[in-house]
Protein backbone atom coordinates (compact mmCIF):
# COMPACT_ATOMS: atom_id res chain seq x y z
CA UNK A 1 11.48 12.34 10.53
CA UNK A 2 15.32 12.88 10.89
CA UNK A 3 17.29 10.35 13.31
CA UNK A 4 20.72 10.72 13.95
CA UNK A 5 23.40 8.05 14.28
CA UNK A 6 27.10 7.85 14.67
CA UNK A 7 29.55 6.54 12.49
CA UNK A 8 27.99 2.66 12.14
CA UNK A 9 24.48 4.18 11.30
CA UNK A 10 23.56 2.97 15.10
CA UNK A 11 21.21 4.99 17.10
CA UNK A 12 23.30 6.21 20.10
CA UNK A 13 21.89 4.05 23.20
CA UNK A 14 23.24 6.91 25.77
CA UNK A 15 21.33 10.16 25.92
CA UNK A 16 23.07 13.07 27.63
CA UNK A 17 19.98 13.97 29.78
CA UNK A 18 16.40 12.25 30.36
CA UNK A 19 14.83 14.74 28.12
CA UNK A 20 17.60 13.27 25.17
CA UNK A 21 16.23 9.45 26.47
CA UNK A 22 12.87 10.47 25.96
CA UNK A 23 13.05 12.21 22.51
CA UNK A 24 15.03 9.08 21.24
CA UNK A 25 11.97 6.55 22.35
CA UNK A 26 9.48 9.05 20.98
CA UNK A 27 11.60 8.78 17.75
CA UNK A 28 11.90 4.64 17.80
CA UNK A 29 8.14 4.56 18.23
CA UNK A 30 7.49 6.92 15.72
CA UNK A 31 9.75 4.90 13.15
CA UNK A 32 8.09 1.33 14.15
CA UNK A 33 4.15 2.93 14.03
CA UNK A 34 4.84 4.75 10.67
CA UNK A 35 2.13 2.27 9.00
CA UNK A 36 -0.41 3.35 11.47
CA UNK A 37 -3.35 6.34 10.24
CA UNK A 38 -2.69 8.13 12.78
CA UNK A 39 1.09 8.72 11.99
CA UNK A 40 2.16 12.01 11.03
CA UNK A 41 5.39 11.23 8.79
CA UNK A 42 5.75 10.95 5.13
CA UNK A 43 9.41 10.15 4.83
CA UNK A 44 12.61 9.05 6.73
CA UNK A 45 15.65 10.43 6.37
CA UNK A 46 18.64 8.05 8.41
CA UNK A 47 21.69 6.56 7.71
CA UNK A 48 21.08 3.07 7.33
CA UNK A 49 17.59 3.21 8.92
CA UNK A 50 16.25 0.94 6.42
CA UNK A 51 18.35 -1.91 7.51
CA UNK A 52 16.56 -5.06 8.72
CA UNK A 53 14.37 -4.47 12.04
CA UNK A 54 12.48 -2.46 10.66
CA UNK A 55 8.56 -4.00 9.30
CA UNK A 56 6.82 -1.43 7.37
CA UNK A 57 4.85 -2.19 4.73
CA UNK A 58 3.59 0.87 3.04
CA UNK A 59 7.19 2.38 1.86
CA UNK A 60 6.17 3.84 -1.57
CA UNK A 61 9.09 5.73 -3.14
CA UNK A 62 13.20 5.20 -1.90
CA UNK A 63 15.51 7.55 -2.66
CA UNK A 64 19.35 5.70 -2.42
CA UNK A 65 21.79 8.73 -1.92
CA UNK A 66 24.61 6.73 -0.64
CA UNK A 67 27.51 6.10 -2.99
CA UNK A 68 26.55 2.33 -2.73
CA UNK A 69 30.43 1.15 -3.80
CA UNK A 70 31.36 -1.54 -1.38
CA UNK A 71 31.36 -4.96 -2.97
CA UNK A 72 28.82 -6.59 -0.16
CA UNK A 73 24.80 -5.39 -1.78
CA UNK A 74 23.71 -6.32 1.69
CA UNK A 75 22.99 -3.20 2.41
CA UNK A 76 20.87 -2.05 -0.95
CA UNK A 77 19.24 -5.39 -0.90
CA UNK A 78 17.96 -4.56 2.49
CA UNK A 79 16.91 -1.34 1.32
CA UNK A 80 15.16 -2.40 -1.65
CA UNK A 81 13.76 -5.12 0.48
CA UNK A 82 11.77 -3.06 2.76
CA UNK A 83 9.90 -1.20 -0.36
CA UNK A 84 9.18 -4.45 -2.19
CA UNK A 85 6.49 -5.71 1.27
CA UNK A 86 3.14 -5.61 -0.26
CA UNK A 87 0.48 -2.97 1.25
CA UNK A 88 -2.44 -4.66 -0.16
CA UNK A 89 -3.73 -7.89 -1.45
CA UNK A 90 -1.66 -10.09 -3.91
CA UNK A 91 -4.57 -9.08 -6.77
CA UNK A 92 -3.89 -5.16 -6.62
CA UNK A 93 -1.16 -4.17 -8.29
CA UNK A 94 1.39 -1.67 -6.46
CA UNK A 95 4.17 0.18 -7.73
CA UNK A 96 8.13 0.87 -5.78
CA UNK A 97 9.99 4.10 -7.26
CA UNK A 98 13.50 3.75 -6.68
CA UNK A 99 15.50 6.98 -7.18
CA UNK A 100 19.37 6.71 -6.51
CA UNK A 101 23.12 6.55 -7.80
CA UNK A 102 24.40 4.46 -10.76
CA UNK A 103 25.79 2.13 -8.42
CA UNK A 104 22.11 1.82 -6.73
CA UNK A 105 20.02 1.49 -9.51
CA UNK A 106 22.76 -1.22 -11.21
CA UNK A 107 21.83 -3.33 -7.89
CA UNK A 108 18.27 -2.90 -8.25
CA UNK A 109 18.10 -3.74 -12.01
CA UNK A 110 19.65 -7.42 -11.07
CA UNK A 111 16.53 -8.13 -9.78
CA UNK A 112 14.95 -8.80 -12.73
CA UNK A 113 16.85 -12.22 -12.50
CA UNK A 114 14.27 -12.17 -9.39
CA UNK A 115 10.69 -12.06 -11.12
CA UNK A 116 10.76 -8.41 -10.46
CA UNK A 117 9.62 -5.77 -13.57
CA UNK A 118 10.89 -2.78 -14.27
CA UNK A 119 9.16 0.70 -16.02
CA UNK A 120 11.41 3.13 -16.45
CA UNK A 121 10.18 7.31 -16.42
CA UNK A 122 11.36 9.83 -17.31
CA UNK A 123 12.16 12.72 -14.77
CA UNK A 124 12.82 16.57 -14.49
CA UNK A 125 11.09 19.93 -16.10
CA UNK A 126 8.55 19.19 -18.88
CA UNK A 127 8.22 15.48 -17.52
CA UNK A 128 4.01 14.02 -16.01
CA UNK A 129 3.27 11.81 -13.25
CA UNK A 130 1.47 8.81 -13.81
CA UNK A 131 -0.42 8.71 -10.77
CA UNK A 132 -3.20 5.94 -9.28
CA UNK A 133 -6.79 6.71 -7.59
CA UNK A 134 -8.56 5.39 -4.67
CA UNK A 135 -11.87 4.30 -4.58
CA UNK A 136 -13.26 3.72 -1.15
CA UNK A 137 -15.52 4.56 1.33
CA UNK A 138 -16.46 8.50 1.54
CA UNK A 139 -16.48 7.98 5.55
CA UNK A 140 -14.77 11.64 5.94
CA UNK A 141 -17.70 13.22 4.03
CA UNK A 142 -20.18 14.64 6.47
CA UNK A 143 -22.40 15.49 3.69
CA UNK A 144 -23.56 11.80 2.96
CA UNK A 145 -25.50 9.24 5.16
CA UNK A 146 -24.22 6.18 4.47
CA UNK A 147 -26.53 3.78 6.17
CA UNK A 148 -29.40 5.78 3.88
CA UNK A 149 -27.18 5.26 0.63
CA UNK A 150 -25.92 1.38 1.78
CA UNK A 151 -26.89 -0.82 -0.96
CA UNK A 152 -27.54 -4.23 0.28
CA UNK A 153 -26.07 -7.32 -2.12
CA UNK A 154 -28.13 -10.84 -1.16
CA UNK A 155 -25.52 -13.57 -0.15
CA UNK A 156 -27.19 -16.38 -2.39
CA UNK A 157 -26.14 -20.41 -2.57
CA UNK A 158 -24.17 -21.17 -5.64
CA UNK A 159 -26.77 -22.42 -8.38
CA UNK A 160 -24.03 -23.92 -10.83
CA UNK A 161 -21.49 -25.60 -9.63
CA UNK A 162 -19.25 -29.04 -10.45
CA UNK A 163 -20.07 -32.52 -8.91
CA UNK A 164 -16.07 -33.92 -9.39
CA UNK A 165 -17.41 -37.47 -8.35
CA UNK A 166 -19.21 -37.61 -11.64
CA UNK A 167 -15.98 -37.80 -13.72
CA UNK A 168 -15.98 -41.77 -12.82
CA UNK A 169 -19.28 -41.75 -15.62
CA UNK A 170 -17.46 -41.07 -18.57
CA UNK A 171 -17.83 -43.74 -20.97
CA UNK A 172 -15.42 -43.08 -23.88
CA UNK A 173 -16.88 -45.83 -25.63
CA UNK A 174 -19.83 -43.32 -26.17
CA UNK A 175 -17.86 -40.49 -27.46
CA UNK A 176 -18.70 -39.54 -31.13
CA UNK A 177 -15.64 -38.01 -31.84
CA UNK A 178 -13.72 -37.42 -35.59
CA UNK A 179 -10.86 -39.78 -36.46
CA UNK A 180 -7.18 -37.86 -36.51
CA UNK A 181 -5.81 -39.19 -39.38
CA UNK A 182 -2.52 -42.09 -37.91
CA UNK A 183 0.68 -40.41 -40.07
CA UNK A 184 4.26 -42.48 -40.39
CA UNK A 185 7.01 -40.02 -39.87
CA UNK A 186 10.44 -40.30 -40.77
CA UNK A 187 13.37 -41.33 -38.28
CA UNK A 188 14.48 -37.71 -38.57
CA UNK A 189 11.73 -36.65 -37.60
CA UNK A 190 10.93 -38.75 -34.29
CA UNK A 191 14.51 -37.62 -32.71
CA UNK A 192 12.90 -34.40 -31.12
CA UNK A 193 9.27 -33.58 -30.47
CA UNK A 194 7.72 -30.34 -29.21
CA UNK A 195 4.91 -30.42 -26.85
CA UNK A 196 3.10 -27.13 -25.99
CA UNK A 197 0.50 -26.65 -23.13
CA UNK A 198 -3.10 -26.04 -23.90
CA UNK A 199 -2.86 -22.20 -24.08
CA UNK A 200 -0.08 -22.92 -27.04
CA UNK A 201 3.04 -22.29 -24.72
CA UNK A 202 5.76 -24.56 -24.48
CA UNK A 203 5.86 -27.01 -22.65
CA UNK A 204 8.61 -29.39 -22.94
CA UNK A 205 10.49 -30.68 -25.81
CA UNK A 206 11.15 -34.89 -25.64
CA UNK A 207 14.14 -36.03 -27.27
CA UNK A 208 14.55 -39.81 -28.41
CA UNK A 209 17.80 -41.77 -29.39
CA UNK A 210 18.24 -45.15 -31.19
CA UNK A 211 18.72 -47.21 -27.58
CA UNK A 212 16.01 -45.42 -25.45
CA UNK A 213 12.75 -43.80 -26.06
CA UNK A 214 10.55 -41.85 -23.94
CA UNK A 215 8.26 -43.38 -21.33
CA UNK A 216 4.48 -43.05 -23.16
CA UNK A 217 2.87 -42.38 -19.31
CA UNK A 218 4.75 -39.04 -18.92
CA UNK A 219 3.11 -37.74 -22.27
CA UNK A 220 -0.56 -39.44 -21.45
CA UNK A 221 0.17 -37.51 -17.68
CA UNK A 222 0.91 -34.46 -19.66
CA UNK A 223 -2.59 -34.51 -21.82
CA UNK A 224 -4.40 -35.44 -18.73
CA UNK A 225 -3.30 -32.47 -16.74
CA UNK A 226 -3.96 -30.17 -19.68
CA UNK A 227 -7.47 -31.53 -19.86
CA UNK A 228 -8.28 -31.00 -16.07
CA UNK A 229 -7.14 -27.22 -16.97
CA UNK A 230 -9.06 -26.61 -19.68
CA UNK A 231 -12.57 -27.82 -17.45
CA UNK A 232 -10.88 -25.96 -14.56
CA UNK A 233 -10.93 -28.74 -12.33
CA UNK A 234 -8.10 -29.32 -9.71
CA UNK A 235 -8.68 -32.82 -9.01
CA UNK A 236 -9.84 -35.88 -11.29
CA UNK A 237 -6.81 -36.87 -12.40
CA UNK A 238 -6.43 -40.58 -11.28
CA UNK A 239 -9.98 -41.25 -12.65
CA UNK A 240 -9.04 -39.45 -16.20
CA UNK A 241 -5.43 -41.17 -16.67
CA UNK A 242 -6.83 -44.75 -17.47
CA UNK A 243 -9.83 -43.35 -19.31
CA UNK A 244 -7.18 -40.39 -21.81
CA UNK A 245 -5.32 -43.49 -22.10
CA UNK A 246 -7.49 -45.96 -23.19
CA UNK A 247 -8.91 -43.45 -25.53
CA UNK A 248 -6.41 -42.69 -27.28
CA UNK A 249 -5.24 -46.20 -28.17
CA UNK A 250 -8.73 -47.29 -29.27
CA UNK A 251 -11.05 -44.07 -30.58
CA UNK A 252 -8.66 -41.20 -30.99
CA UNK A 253 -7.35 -42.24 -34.58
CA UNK A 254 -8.40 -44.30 -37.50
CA UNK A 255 -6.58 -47.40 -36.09
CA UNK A 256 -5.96 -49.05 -32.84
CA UNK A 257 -2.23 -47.53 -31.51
CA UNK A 258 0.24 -48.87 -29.31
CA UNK A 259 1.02 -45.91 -26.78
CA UNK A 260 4.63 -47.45 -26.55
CA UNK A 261 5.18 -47.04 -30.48
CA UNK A 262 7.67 -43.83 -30.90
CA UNK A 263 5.02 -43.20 -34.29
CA UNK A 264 2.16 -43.01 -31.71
CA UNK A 265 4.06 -40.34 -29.31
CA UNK A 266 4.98 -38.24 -32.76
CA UNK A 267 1.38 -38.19 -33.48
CA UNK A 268 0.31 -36.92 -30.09
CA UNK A 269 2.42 -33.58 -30.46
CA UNK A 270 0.43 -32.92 -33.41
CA UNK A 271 -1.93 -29.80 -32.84
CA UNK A 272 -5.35 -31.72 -34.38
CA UNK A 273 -4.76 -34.72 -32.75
CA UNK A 274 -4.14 -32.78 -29.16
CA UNK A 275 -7.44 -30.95 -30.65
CA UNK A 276 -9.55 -33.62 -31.05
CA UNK A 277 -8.61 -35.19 -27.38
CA UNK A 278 -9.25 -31.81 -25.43
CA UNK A 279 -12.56 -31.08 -27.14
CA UNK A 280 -13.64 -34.74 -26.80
CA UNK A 281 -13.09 -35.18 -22.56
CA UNK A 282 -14.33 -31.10 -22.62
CA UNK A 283 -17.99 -31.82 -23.66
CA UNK A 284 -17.88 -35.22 -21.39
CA UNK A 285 -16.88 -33.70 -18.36
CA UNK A 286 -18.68 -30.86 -18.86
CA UNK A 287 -22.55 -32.64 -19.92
CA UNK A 288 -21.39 -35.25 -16.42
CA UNK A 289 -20.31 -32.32 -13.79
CA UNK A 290 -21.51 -29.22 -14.46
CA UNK A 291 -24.85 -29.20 -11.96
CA UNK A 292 -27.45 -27.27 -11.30
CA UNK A 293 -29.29 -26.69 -7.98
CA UNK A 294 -32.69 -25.21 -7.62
CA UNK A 295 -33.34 -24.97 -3.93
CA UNK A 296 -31.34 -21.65 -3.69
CA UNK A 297 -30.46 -20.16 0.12
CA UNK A 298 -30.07 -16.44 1.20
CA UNK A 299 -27.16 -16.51 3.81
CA UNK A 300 -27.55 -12.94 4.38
CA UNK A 301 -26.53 -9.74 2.79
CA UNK A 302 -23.44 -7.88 2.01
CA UNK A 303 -23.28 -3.70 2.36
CA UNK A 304 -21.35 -1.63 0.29
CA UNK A 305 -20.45 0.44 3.12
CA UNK A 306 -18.08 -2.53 4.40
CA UNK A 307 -16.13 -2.10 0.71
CA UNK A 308 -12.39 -2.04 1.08
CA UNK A 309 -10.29 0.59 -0.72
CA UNK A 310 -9.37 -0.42 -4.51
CA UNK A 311 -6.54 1.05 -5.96
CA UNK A 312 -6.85 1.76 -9.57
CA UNK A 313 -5.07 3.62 -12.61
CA UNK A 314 -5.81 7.37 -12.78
CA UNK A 315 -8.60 7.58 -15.14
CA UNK A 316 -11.79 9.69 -15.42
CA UNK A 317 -14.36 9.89 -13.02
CA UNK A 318 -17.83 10.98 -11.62
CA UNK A 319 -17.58 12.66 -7.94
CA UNK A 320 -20.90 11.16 -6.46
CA UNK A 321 -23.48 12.56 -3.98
CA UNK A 322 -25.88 9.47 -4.18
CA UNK A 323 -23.06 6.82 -3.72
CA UNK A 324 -21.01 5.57 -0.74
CA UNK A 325 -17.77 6.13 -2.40
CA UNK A 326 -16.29 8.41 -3.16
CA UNK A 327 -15.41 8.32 -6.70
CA UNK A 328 -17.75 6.55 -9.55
CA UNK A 329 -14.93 5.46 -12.30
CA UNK A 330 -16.10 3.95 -15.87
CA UNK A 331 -14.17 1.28 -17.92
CA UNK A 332 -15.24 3.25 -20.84
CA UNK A 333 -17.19 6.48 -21.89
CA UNK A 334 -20.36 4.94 -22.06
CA UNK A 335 -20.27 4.02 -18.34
CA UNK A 336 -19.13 7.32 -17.64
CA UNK A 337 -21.79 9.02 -19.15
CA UNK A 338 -24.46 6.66 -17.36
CA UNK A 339 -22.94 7.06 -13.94
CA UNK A 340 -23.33 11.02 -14.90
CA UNK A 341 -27.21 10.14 -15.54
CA UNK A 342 -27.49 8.59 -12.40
CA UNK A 343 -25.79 11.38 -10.32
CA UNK A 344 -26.85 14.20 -11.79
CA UNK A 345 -30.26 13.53 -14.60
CA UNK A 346 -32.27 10.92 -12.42
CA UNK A 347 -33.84 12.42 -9.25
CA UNK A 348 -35.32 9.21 -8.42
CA UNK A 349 -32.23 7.31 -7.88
CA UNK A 350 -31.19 7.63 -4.23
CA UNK A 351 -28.20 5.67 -4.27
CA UNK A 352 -26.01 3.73 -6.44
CA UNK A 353 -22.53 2.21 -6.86
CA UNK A 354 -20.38 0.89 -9.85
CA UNK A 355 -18.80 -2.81 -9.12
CA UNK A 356 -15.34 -2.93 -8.71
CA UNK A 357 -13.77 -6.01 -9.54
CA UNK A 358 -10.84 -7.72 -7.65
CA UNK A 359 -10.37 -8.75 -4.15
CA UNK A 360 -10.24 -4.87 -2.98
CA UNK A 361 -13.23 -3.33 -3.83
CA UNK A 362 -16.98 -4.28 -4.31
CA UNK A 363 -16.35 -7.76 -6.00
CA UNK A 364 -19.66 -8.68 -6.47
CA UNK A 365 -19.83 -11.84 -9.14
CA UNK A 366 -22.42 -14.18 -10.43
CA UNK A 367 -21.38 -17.92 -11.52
CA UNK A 368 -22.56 -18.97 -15.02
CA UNK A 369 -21.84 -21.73 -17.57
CA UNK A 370 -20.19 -19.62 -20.51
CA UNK A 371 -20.67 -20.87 -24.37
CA UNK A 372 -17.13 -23.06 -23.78
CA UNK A 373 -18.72 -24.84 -21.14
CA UNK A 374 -16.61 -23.61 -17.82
CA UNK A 375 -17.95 -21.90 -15.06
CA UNK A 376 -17.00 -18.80 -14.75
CA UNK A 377 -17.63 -15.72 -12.76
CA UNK A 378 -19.50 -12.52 -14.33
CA UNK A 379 -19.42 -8.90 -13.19
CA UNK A 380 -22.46 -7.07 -13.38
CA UNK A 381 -21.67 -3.16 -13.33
CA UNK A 382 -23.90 -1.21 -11.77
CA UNK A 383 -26.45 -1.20 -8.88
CA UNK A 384 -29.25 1.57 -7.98
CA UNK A 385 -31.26 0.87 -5.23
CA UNK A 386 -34.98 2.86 -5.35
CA UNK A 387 -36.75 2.47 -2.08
CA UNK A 388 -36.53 -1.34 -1.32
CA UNK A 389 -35.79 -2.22 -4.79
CA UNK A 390 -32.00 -2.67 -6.09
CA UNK A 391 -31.58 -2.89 -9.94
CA UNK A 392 -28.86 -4.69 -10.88
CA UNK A 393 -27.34 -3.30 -14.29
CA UNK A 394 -25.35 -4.68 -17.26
CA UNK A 395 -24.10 -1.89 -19.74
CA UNK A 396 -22.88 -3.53 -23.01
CA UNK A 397 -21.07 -2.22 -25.88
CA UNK A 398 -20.51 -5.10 -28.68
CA UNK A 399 -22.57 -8.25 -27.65
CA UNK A 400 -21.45 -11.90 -28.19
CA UNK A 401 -22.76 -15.08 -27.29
CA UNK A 402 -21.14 -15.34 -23.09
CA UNK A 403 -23.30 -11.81 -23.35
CA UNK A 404 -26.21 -13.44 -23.57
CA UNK A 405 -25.67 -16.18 -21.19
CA UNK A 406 -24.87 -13.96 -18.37
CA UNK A 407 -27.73 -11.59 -18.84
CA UNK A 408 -29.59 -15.26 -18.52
CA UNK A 409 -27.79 -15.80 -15.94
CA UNK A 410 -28.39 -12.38 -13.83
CA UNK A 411 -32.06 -12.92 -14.36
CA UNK A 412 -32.30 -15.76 -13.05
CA UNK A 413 -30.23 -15.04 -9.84
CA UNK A 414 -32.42 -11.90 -9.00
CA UNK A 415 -35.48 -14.46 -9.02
CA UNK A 416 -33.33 -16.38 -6.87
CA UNK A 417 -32.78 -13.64 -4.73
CA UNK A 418 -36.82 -12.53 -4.84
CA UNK A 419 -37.39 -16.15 -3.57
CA UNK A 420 -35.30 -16.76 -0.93
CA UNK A 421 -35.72 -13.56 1.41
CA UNK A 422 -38.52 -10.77 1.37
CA UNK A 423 -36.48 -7.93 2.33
CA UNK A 424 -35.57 -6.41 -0.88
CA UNK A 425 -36.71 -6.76 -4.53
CA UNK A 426 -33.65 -7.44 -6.95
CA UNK A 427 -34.82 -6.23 -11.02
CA UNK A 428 -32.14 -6.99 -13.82
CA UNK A 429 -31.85 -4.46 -16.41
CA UNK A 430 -30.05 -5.11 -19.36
CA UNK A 431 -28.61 -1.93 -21.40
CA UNK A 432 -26.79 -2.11 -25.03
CA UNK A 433 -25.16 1.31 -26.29
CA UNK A 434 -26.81 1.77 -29.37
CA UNK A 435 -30.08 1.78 -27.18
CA UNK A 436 -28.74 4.15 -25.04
CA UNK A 437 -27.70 6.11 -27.80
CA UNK A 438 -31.24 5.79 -29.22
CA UNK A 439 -33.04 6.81 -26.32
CA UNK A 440 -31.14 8.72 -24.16
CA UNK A 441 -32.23 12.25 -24.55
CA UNK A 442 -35.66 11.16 -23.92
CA UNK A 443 -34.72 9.46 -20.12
CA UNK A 444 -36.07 12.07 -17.84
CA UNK A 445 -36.21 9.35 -14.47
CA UNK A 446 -34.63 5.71 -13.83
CA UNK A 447 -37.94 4.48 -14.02
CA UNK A 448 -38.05 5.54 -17.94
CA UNK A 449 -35.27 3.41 -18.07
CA UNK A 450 -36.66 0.24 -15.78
CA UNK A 451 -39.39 0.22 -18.62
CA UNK A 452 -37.69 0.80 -21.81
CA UNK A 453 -34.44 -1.93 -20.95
CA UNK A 454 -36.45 -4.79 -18.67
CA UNK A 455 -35.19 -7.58 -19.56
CA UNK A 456 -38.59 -9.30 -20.49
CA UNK A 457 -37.17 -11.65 -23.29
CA UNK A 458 -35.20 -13.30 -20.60
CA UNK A 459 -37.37 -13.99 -17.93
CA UNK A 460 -38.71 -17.47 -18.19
CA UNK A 461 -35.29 -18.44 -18.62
């Protein structure tokens, strides 16, 4: 699209003739509906066009061929400004080229000061792309019926969850927790202290003088808040306060403390004393809130075919005839190879999908207490759907202990799911590599593989 201006990069208002008028409002709406499908244009070329006025969202690449010299960075900043609106949603990540002039790209890299990052690539002969795919829907394909190769995903209740109101039981007088040894520390060494967060960032650094130390509640405030993140809770923190601080005056060392002793705030910054506090008010808010609810609702069911586009990192993939997408991707080579199996080995699969995690894509999670005590969310990784029954599928390479608690975990939801509505049968299957490795030229059908990996050692859990 090409749209001519005079001098002041201004569209000329007067048109020589009606058929001048029209072409200029046919080129204004084509400019302002650039975002919609149906659009034909993959670039602009104006002076000044991308001045502000003008809301699109999905400018990809800008290439600055002014000389960009005046003093005033209005104008690049309102350039620049237009490529930086998000497409998608804030957890997919999208990427701005900016080609220009020294002057233009010495604007653009003073955004950093902004929160804005920077890769730099190479251009010119001999130089690759680094290029993303999209995973969505294969509506264009008139090959595939997508109601027939839906998969439907049961809706259920939440079966763990936290009950906040429970925090009001703790009774540190109950805790069993080790002693942190009470250290004296020279003067010297109470003039600065160093408090880091509890991922072991910094935090803040409190500085004391002869005539004034530091106010004990700010530091008791600090530990508080750091406990509330570490049991991911976002409220609790007026019933916790009193409680941290009582606790640490009375149980958290081998004395009694005064909180307003400068000795007392030194000891705090040390990292087995913090420690010994986070681990203690863990395990009590965990054994008080985390709950668990047995009457278990079906609110319905969600269909793949409804999946938004996900935008992902050019990588390897399957091209699928039994899927709704249209492109099966693998995190790895073993999922590869069993989304391969699935396509192209099993005749008795009719459909399946692999989950996509994110807010674009499939996003299907299950909650589950992990070893550390939080709830968190778990990503199963495949579904095939046989008939009326889905299989839900975990593919694992190395196995630790969370492993183990969310194959729990998956079995029990699908019995959740079996209870609640009688529409569709949900089976967990459960597949380590070295099995696969093991048995894998002898699968001939999906059902070989719904008897050999059943996960039978988990099912009265």
């Amino acid at each position: 699209m090409v749209i001519h201006t005079n001098n002041s990069g201004i569209v000329k208002e007067t048109a020589n003739s009606k058929k001048d008028k029209e072409e200029l409002d046919e080129l204004r709406d084509a400019a302002d509906n650039i975002d919609q499908p149906t659009s034909k244009y993959k670039a602009v070329v104006s002076v000044l066009m991308l001045r502000e006025g003008w809301d699109v969202k999905n400018v990809t690449t800008i290439v600055g061929l002014r000389p960009f010299g005046a003093k005033s960075q209005i104008l690049p900043e309102q350039t620049i400004g237009r490529g930086l609106r998000k497409m998608f949603d804030l957890d997919t990540p999208e990427k701005l080229v900016v080609i220009g002039t020294a002057a233009f790209l010495n604007f653009v890299e003073e955004l950093k000061t902004e929160g804005v990052e920077f890769q730099y690539s190479a251009m010119g002969k001999g130089t690759t792309t680094k290029t993303v795919i999209i995973i969505q829907v294969d509506e264009d394909n008139q090959q595939k019926n997508l109601d027939a190769l839906d998969i439907p995903l049961a809706l259920l209740s939440p079966r763990i969850y936290r009950e906040h109101k429970n925090l009001e039981l703790i009774n540190i007088n109950n805790f069993n927790n080790p002693k942190a040894i009470f250290r004296t520390f020279d003067p010297d060494q109470l003039l600065e202290i160093t408090f880091e967060d509890i991922d072991g960032n910094f935090s803040h650094k409190t500085v004391f003088n002869i005539a004034n130390t530091t106010d004990y509640r700010n530091i008791v405030a600090f530990l508080t808040n750091n406990v509330l993140k570490e049991s991911r809770l976002v409220s609790g923190f007026n019933i916790l306060y009193p409680k941290i601080e009582a606790f640490i005056c009375q149980h958290l060392f081998n004395q009694t403390v005064e909180l307003n002793n400068p000795q007392t705030i030194r000891n705090l910054a040390e990292a087995n004393v913090k420690s010994i506090l986070y681990k203690t008010f863990k395990q009590a808010i965990d054994q008080l809130t985390v709950t668990e609810k047995h009457n278990i609702q079906c609110k319905g069911f969600r269909w793949l075919k409804n999946t938004p586009p996900k935008i992902v990192d050019n990588q390897r993939f399957v091209i699928p005839k039994k899927s709704v997408f249209n492109k099966i991707i693998g995190d790895n080579s073993f999922e590869l190879d069993f989304a391969a199996a699935l396509e192209n080995r099993f005749a008795d699969v009719q459909s399946f999908a692999k989950n996509t995690m994110g807010n674009a894509g499939v996003n299907f999670y299950i909650e589950y207490q992990a070893e550390d005590g939080n709830i968190r969310e778990y990503f199963p990784d495949f579904f095939v759907k046989i008939n009326n029954t889905i299989y839900i599928i975990e593919l694992k390479g190395r196995e630790d202990l969370d492993d183990i608690r969310k194959i729990k975990r998956l079995t029990v939801w699908c019995n959740d799911a079996n209870n609640a509505q009688n529409n569709y049968t949900y089976l967990p299957i459960y597949i380590k590599q070295t099995d696969w490795d093991k048995y894998n030229n002898d699968l001939k059908s999906f059902a070989d593989i719904a008897t050999i990996f059943k996960t039978t050692e988990y099912t009265n859990c």
